[in-house]
C-alpha atoms as a PDB file:
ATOM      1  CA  UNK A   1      18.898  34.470  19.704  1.00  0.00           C
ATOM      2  CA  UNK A   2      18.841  30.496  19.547  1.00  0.00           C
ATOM      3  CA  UNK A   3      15.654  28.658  18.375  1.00  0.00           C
ATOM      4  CA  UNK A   4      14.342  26.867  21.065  1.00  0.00           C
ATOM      5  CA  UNK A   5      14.666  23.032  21.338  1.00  0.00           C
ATOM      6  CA  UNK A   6      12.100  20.865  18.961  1.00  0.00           C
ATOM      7  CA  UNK A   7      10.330  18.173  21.130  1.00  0.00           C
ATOM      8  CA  UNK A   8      10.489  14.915  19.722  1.00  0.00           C
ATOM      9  CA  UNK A   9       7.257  14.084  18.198  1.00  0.00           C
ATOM     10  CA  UNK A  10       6.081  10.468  19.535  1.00  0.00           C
ATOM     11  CA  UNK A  11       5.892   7.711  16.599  1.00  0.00           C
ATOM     12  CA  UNK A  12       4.232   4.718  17.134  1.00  0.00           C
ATOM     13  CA  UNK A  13       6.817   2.238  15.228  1.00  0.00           C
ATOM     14  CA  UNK A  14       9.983   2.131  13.689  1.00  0.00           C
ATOM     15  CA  UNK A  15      10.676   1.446   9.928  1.00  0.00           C
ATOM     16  CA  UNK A  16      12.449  -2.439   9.760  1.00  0.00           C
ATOM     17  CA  UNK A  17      13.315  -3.559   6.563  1.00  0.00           C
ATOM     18  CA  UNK A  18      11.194  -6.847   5.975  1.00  0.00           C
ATOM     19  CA  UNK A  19      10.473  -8.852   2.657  1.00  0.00           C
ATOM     20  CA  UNK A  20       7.235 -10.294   2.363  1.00  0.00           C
ATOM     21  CA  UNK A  21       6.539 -14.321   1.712  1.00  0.00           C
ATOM     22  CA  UNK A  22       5.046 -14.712  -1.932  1.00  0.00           C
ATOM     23  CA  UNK A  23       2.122 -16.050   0.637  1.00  0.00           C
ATOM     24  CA  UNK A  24       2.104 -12.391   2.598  1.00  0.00           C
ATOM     25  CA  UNK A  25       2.056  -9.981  -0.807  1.00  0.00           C
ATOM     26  CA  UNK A  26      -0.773 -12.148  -2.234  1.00  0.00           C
ATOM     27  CA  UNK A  27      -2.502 -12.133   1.468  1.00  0.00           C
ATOM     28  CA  UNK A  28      -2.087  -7.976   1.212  1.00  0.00           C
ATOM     29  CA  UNK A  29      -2.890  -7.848  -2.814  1.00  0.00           C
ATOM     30  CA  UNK A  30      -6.293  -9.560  -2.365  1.00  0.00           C
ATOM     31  CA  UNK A  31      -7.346  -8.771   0.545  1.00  0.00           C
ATOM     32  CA  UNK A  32      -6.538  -4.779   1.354  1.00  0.00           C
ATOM     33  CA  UNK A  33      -9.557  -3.825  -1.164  1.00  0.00           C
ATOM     34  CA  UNK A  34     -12.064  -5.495   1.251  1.00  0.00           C
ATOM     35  CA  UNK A  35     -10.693  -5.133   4.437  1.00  0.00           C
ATOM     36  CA  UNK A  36      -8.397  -2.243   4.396  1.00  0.00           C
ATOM     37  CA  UNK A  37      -8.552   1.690   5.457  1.00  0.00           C
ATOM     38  CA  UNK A  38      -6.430   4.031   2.833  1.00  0.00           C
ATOM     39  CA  UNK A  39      -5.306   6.559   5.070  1.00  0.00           C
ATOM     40  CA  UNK A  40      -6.324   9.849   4.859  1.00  0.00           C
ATOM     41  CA  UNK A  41      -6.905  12.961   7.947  1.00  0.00           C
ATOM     42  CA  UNK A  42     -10.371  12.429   8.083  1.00  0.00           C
ATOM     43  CA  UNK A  43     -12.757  10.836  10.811  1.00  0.00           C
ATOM     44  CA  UNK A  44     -13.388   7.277  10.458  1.00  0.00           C
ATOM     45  CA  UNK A  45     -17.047   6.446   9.728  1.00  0.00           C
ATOM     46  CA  UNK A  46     -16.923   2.728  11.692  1.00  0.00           C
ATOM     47  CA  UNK A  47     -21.133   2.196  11.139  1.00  0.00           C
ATOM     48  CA  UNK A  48     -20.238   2.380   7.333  1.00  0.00           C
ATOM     49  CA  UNK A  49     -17.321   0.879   7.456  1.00  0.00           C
ATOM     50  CA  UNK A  50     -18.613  -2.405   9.640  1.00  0.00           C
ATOM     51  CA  UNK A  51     -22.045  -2.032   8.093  1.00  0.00           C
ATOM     52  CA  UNK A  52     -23.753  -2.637  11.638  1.00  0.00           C
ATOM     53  CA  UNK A  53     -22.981  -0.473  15.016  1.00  0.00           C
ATOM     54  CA  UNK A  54     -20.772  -2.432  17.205  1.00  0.00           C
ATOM     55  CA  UNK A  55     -18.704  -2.413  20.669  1.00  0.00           C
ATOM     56  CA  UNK A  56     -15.287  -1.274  18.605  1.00  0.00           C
ATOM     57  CA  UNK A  57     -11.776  -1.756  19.805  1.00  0.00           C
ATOM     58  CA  UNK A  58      -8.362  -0.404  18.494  1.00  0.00           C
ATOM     59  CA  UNK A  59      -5.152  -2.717  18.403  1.00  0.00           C
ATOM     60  CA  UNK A  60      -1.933  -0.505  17.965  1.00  0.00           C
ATOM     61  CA  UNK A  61       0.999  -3.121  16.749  1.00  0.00           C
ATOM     62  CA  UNK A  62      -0.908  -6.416  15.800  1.00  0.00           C
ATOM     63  CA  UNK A  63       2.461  -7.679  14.588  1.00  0.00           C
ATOM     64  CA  UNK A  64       1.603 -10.881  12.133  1.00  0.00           C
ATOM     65  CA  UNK A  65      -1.969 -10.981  13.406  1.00  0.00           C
ATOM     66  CA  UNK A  66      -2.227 -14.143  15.368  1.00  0.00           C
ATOM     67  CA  UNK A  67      -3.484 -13.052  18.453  1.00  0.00           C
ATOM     68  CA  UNK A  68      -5.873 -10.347  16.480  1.00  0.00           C
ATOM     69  CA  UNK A  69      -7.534 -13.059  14.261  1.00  0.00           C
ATOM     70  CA  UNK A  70      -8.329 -15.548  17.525  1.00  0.00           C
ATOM     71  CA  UNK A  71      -9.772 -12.177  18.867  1.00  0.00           C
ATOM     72  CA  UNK A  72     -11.975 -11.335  16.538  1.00  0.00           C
ATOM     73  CA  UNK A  73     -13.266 -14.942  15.808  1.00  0.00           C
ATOM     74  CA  UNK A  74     -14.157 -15.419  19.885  1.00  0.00           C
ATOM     75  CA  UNK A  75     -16.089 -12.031  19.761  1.00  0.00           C
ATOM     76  CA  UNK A  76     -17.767 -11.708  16.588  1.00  0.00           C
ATOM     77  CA  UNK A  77     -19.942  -9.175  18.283  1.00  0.00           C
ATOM     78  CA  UNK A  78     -17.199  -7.100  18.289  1.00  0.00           C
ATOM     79  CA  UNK A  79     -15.677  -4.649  15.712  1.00  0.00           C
ATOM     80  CA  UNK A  80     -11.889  -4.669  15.339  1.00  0.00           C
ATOM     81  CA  UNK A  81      -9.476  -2.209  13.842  1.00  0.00           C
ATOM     82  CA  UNK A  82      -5.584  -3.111  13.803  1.00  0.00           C
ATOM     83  CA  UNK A  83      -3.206  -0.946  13.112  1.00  0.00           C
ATOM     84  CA  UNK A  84       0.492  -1.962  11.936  1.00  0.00           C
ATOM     85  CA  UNK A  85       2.856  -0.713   9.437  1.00  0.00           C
ATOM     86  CA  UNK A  86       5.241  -3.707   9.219  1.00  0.00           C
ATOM     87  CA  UNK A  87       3.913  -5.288   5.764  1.00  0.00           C
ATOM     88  CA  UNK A  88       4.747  -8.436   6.061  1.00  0.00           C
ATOM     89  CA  UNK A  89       2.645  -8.486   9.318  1.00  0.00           C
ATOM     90  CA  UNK A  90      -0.532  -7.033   7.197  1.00  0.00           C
ATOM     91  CA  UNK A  91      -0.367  -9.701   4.553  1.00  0.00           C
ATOM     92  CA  UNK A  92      -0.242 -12.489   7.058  1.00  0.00           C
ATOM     93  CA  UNK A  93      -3.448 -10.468   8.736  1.00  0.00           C
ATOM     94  CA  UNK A  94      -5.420 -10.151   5.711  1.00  0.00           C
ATOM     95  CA  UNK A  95      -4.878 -13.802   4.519  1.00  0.00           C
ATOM     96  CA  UNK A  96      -6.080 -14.863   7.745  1.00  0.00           C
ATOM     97  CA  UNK A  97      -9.250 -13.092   7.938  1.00  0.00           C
ATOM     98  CA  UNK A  98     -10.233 -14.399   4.103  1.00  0.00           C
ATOM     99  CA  UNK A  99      -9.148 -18.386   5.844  1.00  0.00           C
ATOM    100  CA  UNK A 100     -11.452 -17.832   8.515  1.00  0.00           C
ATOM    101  CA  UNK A 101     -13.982 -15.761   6.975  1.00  0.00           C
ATOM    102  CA  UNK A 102     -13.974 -13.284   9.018  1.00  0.00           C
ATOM    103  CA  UNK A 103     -15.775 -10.273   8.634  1.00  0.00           C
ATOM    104  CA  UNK A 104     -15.096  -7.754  12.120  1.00  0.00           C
ATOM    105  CA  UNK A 105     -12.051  -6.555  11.082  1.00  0.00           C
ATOM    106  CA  UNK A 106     -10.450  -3.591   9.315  1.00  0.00           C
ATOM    107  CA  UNK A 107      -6.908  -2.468   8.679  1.00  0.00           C
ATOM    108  CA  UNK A 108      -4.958   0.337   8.650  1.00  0.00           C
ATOM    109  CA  UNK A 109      -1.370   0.307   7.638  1.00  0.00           C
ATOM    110  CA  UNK A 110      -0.340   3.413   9.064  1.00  0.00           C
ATOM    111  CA  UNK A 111       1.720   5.065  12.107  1.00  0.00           C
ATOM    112  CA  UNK A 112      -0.739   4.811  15.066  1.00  0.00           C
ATOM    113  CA  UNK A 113      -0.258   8.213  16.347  1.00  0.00           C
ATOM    114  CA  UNK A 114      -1.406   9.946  13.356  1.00  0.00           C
ATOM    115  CA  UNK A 115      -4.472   7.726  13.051  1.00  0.00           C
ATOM    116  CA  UNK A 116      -5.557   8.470  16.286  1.00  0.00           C
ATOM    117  CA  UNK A 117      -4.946  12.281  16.071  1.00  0.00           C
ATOM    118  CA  UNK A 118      -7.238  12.612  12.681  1.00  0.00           C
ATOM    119  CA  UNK A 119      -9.211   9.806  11.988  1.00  0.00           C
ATOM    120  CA  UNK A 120     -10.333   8.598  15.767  1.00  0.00           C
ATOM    121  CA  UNK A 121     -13.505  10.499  16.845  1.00  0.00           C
ATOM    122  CA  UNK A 122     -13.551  11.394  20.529  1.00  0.00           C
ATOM    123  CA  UNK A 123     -15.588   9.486  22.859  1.00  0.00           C
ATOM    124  CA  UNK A 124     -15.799   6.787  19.935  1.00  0.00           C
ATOM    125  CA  UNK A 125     -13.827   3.677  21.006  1.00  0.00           C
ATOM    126  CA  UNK A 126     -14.741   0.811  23.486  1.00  0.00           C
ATOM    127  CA  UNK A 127     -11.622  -0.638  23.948  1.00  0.00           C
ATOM    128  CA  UNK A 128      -7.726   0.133  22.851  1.00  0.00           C
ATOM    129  CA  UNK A 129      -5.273  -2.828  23.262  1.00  0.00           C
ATOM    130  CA  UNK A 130      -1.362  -2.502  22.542  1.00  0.00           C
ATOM    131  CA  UNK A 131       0.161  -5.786  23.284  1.00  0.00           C
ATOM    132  CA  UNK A 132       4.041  -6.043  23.803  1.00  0.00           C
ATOM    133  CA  UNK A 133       4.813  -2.436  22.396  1.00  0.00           C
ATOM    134  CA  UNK A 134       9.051  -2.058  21.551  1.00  0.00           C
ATOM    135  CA  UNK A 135      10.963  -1.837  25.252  1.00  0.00           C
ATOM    136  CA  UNK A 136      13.772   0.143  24.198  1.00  0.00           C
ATOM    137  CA  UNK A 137      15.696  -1.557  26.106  1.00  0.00           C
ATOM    138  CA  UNK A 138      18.678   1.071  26.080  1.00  0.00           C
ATOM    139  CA  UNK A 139      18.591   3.923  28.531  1.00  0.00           C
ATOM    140  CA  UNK A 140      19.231   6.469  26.342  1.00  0.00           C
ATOM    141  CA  UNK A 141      16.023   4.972  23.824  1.00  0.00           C
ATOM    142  CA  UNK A 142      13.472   5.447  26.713  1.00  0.00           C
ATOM    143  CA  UNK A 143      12.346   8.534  25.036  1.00  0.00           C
ATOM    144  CA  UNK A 144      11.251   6.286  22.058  1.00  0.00           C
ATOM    145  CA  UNK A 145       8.846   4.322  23.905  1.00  0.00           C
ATOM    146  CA  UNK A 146       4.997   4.906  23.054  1.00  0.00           C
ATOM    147  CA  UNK A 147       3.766   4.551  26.595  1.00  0.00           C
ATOM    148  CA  UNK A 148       4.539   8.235  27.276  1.00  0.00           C
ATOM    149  CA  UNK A 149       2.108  11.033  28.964  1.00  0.00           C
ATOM    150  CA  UNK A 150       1.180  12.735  25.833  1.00  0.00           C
ATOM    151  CA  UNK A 151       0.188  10.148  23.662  1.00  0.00           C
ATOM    152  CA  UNK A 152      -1.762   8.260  26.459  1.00  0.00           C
ATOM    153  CA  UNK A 153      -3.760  11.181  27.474  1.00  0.00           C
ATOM    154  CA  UNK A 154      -4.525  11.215  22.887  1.00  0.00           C
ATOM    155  CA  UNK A 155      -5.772   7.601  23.937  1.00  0.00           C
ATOM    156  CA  UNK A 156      -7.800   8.104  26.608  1.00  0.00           C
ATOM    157  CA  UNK A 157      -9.592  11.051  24.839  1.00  0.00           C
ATOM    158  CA  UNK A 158     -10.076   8.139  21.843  1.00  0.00           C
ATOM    159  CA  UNK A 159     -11.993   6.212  24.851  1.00  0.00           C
ATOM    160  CA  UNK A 160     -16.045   6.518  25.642  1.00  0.00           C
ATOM    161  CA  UNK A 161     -16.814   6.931  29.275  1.00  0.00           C
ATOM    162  CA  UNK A 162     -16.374   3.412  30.811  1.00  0.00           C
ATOM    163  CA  UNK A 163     -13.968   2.177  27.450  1.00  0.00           C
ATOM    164  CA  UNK A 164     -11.002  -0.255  28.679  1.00  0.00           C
ATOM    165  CA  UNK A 165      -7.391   0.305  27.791  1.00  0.00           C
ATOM    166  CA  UNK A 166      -5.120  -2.782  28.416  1.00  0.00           C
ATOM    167  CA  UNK A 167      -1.736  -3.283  27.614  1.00  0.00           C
ATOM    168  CA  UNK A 168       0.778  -6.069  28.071  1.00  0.00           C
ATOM    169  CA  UNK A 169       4.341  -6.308  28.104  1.00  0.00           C
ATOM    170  CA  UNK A 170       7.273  -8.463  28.845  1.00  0.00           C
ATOM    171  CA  UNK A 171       9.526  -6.195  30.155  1.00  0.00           C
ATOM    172  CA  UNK A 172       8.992  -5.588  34.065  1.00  0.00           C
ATOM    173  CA  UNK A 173      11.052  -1.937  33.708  1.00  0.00           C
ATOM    174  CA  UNK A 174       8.417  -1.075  30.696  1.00  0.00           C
ATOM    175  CA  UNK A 175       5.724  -2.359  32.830  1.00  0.00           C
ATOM    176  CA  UNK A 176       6.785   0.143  35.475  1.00  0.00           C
ATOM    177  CA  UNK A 177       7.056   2.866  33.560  1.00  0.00           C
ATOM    178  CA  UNK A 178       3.674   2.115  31.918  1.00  0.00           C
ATOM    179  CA  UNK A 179       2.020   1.827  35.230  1.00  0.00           C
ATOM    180  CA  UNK A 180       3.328   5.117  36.355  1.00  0.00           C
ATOM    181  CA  UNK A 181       2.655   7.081  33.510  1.00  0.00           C
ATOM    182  CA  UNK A 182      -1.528   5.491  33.845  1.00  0.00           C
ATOM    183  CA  UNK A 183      -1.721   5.634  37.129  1.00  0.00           C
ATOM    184  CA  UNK A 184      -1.011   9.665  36.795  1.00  0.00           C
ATOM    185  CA  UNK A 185      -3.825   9.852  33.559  1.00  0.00           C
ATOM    186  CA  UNK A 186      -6.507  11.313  36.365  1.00  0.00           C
ATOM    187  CA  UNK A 187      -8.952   9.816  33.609  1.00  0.00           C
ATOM    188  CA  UNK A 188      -8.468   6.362  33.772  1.00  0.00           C
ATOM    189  CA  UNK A 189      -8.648   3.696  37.048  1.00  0.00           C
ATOM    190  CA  UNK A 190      -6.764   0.872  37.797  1.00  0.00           C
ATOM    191  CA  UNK A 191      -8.939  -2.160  37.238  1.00  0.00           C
ATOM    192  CA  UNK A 192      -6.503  -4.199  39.496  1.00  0.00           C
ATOM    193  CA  UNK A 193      -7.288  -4.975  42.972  1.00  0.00           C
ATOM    194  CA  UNK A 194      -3.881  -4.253  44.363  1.00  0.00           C
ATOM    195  CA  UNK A 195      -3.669  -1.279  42.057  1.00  0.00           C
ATOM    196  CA  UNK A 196      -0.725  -2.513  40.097  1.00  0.00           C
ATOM    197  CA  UNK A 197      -0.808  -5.111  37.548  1.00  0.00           C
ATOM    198  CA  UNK A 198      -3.900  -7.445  36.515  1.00  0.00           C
ATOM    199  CA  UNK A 199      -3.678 -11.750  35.623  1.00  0.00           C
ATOM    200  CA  UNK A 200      -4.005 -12.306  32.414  1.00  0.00           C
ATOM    201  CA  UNK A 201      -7.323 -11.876  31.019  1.00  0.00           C
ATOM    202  CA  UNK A 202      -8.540 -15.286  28.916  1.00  0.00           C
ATOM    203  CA  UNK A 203      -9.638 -12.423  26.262  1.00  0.00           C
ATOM    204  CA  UNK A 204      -6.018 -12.317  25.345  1.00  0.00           C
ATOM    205  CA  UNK A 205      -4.838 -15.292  23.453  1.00  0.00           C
ATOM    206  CA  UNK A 206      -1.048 -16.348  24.222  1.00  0.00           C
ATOM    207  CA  UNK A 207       0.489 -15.806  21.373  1.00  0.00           C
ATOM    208  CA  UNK A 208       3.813 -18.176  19.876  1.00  0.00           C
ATOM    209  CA  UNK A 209       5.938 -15.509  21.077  1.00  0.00           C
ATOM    210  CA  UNK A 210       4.723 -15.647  25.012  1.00  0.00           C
ATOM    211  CA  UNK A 211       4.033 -19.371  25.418  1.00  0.00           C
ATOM    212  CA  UNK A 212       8.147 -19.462  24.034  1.00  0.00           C
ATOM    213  CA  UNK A 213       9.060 -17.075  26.949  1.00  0.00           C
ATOM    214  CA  UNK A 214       7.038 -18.436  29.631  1.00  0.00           C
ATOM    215  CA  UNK A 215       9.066 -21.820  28.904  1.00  0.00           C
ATOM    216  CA  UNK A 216      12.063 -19.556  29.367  1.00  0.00           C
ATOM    217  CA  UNK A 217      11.040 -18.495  32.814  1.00  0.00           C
ATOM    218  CA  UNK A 218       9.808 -15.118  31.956  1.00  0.00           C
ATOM    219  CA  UNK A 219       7.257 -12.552  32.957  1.00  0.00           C
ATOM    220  CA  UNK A 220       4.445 -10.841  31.348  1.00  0.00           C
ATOM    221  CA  UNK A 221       2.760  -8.287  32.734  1.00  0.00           C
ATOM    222  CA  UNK A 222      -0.986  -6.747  31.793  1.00  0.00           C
ATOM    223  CA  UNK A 223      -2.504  -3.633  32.663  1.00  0.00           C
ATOM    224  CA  UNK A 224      -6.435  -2.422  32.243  1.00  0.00           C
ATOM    225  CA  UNK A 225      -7.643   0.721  33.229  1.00  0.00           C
ATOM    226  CA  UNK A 226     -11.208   1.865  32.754  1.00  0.00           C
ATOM    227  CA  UNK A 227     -11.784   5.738  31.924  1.00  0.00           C
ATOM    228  CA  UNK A 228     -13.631   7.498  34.291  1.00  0.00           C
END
């Protein structure tokens, strides 16, 4: 008898080799005691983490932090937790949030899936927000992309009743794909009026990265659905 074929278990990055600035290592050094989550299975206590309750919101792949830090210092009523394993992209974080004082955000340096599946309470988030996720561009790497039925449906379970998820992307085949698998979540509406895709909310800062391709002539697209 054959063993059966092993599903691919969804990851939320991919390991890039990256050295960190001498300003990035001393960024993670003195700041990952204070602001920091050591990973371990184990649900997330955010009132003693934060101190105070709060409106809480997950960011899966903050990337060097930019548009996370602006966040966070718009809405200080707000509790943030990014999550990123790129290094480099930590340290730049954390030496941010001791520049602006800053005091509504924690880190994990983690994969994202295996966060959500043991340290994420039910019910417990207000928001989720994955910005410009990895397009796999290749055919044959569409299988590698996180917006995928399973691990939305982990997300959505992550959400309380009336929590937002939005996502963005600059690739309109990703965008499509995204839309389709949401739009077939049956716990989670389209906030857009035509159903489809929403302007950009001012809540999300243009980052370097999207100001350089809208000079270029391209597109970004943002989706927000609200579970039911």
């Amino acid at each position: 008898m054959t063993n059966p074929p092993k599903h691919r278990r969804i990851r939320s990055f991919v390991l890039r080799a990256g050295r960190m600035t001498d300003a990035q290592q001393r960024g993670f050094d003195d700041g990952w005691a204070r602001w920091g989550i050591d990973y371990t299975p184990a649900l997330l206590d955010f009132d003693a983490l934060f101190g105070v309750p709060g409106e809480r919101v997950l960011e899966i792949g903050f990337g060097m932090g930019q548009s996370l830090l602006d966040m966070a210092e718009a809405n200080p009523e707000r509790q943030y937790i990014g999550i990123e394993v790129h290094r480099p992209g930590v340290g730049k974080l954390l030496a941010g949030i001791e520049a602006r004082d800053l005091r509504n955000i924690r880190v994990l340096c983690h994969d994202a899936v295996e966060v959500l599946e043991h340290c994420i309470a039910p019910a417990s988030l207000q928001r989720v927000q994955i910005f410009f996720p990895d397009p796999w561009h290749k055919k044959r790497h569409h299988k590698r992309r996180l917006i995928q039925a399973p691990f939305v449906e982990m997300l959505t379970s992550r959400l309380a009743p009336g929590g937002l998820l939005h996502l963005a992307t600059d690739w309109e085949p990703y965008a499509e794909q995204m839309l389709e698998v949401l739009n077939d979540c049956d716990a989670l509406e389209n906030c857009a009026v035509d159903g489809r895709f929403v302007p950009r909310p001012d809540e999300r800062p243009l980052t370097k990265f999207e100001r350089r391709g809208q000079r270029l002539g391209h597109g970004v697209w943002d989706l927000l659905y609200r579970r039911i």
